[in-house]
C-alpha atoms as a PDB file:
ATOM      1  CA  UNK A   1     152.650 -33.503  66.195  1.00  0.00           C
ATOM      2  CA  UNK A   2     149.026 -31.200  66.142  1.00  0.00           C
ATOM      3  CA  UNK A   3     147.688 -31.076  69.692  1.00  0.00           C
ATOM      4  CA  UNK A   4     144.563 -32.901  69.824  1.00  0.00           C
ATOM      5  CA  UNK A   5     142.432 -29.629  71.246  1.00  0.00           C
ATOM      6  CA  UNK A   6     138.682 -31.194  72.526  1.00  0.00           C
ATOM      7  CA  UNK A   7     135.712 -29.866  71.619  1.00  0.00           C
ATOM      8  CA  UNK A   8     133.885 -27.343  74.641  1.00  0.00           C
ATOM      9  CA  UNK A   9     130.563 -27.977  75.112  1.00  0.00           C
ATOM     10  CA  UNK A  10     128.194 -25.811  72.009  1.00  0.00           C
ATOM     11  CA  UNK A  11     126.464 -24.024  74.981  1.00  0.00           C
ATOM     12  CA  UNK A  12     130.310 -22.366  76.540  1.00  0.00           C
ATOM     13  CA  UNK A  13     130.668 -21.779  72.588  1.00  0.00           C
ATOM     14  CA  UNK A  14     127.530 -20.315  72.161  1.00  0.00           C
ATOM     15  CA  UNK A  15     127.584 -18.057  75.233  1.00  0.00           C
ATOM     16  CA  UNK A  16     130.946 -16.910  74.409  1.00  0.00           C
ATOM     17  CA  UNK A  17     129.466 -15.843  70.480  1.00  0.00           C
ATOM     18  CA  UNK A  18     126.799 -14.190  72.419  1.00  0.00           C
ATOM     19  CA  UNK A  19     129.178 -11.995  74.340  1.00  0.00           C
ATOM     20  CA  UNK A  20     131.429 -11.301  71.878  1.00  0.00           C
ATOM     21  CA  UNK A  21     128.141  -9.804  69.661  1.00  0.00           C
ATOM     22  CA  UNK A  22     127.200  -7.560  72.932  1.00  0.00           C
ATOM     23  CA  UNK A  23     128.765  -4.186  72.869  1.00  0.00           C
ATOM     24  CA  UNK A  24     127.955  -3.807  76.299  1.00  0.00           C
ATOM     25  CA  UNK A  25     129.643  -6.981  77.629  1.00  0.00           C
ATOM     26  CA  UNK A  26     132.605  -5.955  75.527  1.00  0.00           C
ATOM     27  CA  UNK A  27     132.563  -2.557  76.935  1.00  0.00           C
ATOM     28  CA  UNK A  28     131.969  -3.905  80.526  1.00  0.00           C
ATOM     29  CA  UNK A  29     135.089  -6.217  80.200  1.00  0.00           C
ATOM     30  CA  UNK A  30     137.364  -3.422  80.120  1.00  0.00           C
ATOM     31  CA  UNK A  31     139.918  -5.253  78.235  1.00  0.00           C
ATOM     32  CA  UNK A  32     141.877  -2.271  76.563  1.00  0.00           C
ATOM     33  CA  UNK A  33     142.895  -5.281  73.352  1.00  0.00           C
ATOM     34  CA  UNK A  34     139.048  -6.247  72.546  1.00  0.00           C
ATOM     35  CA  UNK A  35     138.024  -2.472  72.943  1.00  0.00           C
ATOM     36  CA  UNK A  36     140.736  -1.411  70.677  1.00  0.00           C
ATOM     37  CA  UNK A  37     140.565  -4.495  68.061  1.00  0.00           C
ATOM     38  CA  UNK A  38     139.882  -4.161  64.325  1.00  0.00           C
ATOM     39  CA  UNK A  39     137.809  -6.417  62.159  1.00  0.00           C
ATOM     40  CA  UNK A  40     136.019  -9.451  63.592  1.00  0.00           C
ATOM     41  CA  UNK A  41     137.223 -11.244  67.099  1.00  0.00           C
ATOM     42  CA  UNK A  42     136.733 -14.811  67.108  1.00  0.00           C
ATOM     43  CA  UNK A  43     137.139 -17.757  69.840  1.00  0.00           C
ATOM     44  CA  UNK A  44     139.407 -20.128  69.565  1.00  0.00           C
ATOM     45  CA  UNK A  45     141.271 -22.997  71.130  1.00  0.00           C
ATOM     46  CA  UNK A  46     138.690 -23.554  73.551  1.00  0.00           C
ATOM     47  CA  UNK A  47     140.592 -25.631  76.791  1.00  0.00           C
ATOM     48  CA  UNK A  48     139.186 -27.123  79.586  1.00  0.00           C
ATOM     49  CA  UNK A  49     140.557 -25.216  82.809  1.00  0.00           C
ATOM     50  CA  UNK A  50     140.961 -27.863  86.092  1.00  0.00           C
ATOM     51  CA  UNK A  51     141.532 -26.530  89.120  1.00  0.00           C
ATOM     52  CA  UNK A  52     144.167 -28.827  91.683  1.00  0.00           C
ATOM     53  CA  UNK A  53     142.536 -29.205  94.483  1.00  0.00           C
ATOM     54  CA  UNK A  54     144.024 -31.590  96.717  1.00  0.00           C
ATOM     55  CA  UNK A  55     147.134 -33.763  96.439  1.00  0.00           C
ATOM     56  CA  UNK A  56     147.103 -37.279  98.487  1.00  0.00           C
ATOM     57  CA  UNK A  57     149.409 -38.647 101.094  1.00  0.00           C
ATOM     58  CA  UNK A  58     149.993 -40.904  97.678  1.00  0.00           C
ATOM     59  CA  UNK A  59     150.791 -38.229  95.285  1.00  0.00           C
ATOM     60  CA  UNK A  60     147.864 -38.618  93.588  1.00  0.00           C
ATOM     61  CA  UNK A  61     146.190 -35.043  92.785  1.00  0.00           C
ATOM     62  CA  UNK A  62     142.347 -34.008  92.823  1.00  0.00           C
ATOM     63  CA  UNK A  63     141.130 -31.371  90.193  1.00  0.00           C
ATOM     64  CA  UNK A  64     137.761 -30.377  89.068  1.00  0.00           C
ATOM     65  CA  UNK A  65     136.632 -28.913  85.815  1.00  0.00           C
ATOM     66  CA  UNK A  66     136.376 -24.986  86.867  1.00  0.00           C
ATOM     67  CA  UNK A  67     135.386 -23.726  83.193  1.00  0.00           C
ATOM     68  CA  UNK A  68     136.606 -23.277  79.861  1.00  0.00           C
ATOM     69  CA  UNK A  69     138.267 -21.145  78.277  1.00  0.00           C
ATOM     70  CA  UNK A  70     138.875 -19.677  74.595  1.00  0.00           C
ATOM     71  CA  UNK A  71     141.364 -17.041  73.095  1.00  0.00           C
ATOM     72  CA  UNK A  72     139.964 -14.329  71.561  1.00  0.00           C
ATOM     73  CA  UNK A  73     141.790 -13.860  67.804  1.00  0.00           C
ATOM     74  CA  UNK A  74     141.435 -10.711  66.218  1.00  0.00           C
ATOM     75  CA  UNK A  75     144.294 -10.696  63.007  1.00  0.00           C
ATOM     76  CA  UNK A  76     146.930 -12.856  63.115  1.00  0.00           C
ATOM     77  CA  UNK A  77     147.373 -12.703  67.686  1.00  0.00           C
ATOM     78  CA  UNK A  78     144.974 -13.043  70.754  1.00  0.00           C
ATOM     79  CA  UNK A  79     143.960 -10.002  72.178  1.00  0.00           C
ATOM     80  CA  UNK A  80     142.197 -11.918  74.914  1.00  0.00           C
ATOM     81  CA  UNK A  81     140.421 -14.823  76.512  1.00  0.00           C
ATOM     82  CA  UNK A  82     136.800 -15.604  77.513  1.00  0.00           C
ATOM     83  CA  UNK A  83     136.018 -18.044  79.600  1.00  0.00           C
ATOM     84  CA  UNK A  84     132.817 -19.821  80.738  1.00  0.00           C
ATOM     85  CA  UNK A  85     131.609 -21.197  83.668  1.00  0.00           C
ATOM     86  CA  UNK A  86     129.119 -24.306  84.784  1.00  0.00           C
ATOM     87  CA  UNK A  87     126.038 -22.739  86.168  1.00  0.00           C
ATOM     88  CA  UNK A  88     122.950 -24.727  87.240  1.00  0.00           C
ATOM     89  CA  UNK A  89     121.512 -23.607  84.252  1.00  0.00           C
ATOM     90  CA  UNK A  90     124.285 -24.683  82.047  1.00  0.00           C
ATOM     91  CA  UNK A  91     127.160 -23.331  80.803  1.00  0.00           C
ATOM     92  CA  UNK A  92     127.391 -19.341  81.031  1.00  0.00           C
ATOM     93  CA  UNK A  93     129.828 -16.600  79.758  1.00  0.00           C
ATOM     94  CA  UNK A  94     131.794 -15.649  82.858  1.00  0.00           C
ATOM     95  CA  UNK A  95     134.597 -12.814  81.682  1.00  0.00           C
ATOM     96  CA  UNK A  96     136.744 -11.169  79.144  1.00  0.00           C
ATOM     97  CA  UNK A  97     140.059 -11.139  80.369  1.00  0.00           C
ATOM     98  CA  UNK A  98     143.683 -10.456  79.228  1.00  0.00           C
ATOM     99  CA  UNK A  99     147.110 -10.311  80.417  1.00  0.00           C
ATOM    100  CA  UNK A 100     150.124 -12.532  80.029  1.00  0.00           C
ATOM    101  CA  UNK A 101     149.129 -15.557  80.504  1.00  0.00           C
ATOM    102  CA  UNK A 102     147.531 -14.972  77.059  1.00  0.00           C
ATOM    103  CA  UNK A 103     150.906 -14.458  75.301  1.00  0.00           C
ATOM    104  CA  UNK A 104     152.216 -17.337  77.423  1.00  0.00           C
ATOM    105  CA  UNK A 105     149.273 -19.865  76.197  1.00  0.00           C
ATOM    106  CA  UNK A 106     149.910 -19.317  72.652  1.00  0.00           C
ATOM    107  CA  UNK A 107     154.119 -19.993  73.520  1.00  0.00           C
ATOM    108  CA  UNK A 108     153.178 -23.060  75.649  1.00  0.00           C
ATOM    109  CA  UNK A 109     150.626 -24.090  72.529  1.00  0.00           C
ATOM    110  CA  UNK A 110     153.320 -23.903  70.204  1.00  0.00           C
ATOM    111  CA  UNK A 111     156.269 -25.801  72.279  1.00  0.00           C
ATOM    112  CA  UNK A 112     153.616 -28.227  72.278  1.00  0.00           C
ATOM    113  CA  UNK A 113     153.223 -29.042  68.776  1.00  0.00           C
ATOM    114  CA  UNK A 114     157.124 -29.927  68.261  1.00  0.00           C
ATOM    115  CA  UNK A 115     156.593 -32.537  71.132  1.00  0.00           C
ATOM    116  CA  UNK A 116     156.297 -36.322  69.221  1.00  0.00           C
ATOM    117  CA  UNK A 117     153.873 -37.820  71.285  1.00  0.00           C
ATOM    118  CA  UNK A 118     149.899 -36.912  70.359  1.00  0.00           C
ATOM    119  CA  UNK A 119     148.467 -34.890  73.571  1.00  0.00           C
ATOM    120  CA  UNK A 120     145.514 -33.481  74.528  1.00  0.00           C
ATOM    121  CA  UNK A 121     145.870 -29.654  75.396  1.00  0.00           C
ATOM    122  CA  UNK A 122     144.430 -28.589  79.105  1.00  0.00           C
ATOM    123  CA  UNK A 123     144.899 -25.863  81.441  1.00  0.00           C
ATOM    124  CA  UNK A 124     145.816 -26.963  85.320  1.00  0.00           C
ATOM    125  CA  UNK A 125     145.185 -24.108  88.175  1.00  0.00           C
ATOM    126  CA  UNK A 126     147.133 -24.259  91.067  1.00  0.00           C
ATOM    127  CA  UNK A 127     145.798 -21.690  93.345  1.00  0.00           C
ATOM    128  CA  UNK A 128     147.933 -22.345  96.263  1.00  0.00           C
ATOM    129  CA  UNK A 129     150.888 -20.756  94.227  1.00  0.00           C
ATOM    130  CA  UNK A 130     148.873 -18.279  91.890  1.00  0.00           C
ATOM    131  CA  UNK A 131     150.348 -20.524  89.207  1.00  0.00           C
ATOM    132  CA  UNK A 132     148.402 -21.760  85.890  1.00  0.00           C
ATOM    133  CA  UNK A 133     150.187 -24.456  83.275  1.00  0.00           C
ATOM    134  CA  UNK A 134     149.393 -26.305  80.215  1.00  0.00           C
ATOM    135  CA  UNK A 135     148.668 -29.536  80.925  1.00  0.00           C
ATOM    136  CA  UNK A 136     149.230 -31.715  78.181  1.00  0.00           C
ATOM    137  CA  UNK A 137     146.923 -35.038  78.770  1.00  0.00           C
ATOM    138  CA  UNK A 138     148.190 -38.536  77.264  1.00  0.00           C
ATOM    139  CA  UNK A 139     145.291 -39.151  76.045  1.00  0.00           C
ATOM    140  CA  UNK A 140     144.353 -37.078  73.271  1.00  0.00           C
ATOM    141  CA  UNK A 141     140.853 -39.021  72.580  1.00  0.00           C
ATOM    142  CA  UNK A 142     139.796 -38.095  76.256  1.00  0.00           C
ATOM    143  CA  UNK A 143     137.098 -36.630  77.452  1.00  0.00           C
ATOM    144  CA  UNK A 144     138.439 -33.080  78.338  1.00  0.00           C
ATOM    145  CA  UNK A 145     136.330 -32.210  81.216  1.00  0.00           C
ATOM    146  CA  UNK A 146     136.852 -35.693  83.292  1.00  0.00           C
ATOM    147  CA  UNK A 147     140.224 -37.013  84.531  1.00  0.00           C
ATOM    148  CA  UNK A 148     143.641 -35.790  86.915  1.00  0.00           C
ATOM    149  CA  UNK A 149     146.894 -35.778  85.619  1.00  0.00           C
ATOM    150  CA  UNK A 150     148.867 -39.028  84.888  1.00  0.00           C
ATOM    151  CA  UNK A 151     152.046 -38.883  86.225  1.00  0.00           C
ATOM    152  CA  UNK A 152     153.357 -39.423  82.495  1.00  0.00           C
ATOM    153  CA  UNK A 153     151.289 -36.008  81.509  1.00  0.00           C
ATOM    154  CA  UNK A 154     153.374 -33.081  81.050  1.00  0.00           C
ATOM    155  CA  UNK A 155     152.840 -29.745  82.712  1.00  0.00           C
ATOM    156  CA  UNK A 156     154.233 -26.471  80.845  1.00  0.00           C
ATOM    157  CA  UNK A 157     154.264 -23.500  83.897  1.00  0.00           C
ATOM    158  CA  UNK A 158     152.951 -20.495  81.723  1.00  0.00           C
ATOM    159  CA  UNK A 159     154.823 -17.023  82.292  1.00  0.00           C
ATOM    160  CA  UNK A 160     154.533 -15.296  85.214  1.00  0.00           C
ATOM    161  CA  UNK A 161     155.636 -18.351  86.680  1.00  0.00           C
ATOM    162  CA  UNK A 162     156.017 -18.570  90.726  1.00  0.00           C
ATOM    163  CA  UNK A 163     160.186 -18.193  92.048  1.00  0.00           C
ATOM    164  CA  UNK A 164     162.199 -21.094  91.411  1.00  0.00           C
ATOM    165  CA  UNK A 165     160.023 -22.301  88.618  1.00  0.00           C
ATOM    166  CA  UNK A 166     161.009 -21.677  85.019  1.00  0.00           C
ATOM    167  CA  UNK A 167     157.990 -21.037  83.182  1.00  0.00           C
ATOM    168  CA  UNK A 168     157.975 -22.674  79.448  1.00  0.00           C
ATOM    169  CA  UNK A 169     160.048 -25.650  80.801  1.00  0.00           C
ATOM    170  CA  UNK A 170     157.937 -28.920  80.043  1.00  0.00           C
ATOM    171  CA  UNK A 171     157.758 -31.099  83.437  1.00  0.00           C
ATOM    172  CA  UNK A 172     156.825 -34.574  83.660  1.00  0.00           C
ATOM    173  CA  UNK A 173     153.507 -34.613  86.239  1.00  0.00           C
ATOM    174  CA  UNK A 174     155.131 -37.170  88.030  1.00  0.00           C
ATOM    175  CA  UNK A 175     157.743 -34.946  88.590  1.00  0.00           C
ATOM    176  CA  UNK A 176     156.818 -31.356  88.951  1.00  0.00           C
ATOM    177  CA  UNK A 177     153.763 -32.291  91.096  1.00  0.00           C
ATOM    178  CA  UNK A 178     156.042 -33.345  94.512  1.00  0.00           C
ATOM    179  CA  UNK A 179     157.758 -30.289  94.232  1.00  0.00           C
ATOM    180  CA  UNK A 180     154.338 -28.045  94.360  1.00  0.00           C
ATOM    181  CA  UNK A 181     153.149 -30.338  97.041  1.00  0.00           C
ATOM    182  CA  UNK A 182     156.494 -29.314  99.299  1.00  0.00           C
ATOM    183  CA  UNK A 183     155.242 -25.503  98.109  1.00  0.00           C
ATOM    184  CA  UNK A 184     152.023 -25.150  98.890  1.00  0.00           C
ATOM    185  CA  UNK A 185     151.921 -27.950 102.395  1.00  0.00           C
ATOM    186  CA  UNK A 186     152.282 -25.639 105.355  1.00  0.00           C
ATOM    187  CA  UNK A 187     155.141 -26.507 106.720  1.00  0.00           C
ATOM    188  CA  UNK A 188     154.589 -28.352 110.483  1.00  0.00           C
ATOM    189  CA  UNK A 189     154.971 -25.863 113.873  1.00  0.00           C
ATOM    190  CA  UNK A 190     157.945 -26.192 116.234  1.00  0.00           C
ATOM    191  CA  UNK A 191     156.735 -26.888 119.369  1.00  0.00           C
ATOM    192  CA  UNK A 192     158.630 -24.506 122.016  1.00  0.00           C
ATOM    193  CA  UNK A 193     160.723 -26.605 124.074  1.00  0.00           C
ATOM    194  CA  UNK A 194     159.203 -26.976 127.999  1.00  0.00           C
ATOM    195  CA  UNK A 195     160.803 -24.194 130.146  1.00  0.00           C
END
């Protein structure tokens, strides 16, 4: 089933051209894969990146929209990833990047498209664990930047994956999201006992 992948705002697109077209912001990025690429470098699948920021006494988690961002194609593979931030000016080129979690997108992208069930392709931060997974939204006609994961969403932990957690193993939100919550909750203090 194609991933329904929703549209980033023209200004992220637009700032990302922009950068792409600068030699110096290419230079500056020291990405060793967009230095060395041949032929023209394009963006593409642009995904909304939500950070989790909180998860309730109810299980219900918190994110906010944190940026977008876009693999950089050069040939047939991604040699890297921009991604843009919200600025009070509007959306801005933040940084070239690369790495594995670029290899790991496009595997998580792909699982994706054997899954049956239309989704909506996101990226879901969790800094408490230096973790980052696909998130694939239920709703493939929503709107990309707004919304927390359903607890029928699945998450896809993208490689390097924190211990104990197979990366590349679709989760059901409803499911993977008590287990982070046990990871990242500090666990209570042991009082001394009185002497």
């Amino acid at each position: 089933m194609p991933l329904h992948v929703p549209p980033a705002p023209a200004p992220a697109l637009r700032s990302v051209l922009t950068a792409l077209a600068s030699p110096t912001a290419v230079r500056e990025a020291r990405t060793p894969s967009l230095l060395r690429a041949q032929g023209p470098a394009t963006p593409e699948l642009p995904l909304p990146v939500h950070v989790l920021e909180h998860i309730s006494a109810t299980g219900a988690p918190t994110t906010r929209l944190a940026g977008w961002r876009f693999l950089i194609r050069c040939g047939d593979r991604a040699v890297a990833a921009a991604e843009t931030m919200l600025t009070p000016d509007g959306w801005a080129f933040s940084r070239f990047f690369e790495g594995p979690y670029i290899a790991s997108t496009e595997l998580a992208l792909r699982q994706a498209e054997t899954v049956q069930q239309p989704y909506q392709p996101r990226l879901l931060s969790v800094p408490g664990l230096y973790m980052l997974t696909l998130w694939l939204h239920d709703d493939p006609t929503a709107d990309g930047a707004t919304g927390h994961p359903a607890g029928t969403d699945l998450l896809i932990p993208l490689a390097p994956a924190p211990p104990g957690i197979a990366a590349h193993r679709p989760h059901r939100v409803a499911e993977l999201l008590p287990a982070l919550t046990r990871r990242v909750t500090p666990a209570p203090l042991l009082s001394s006992p009185a002497a």
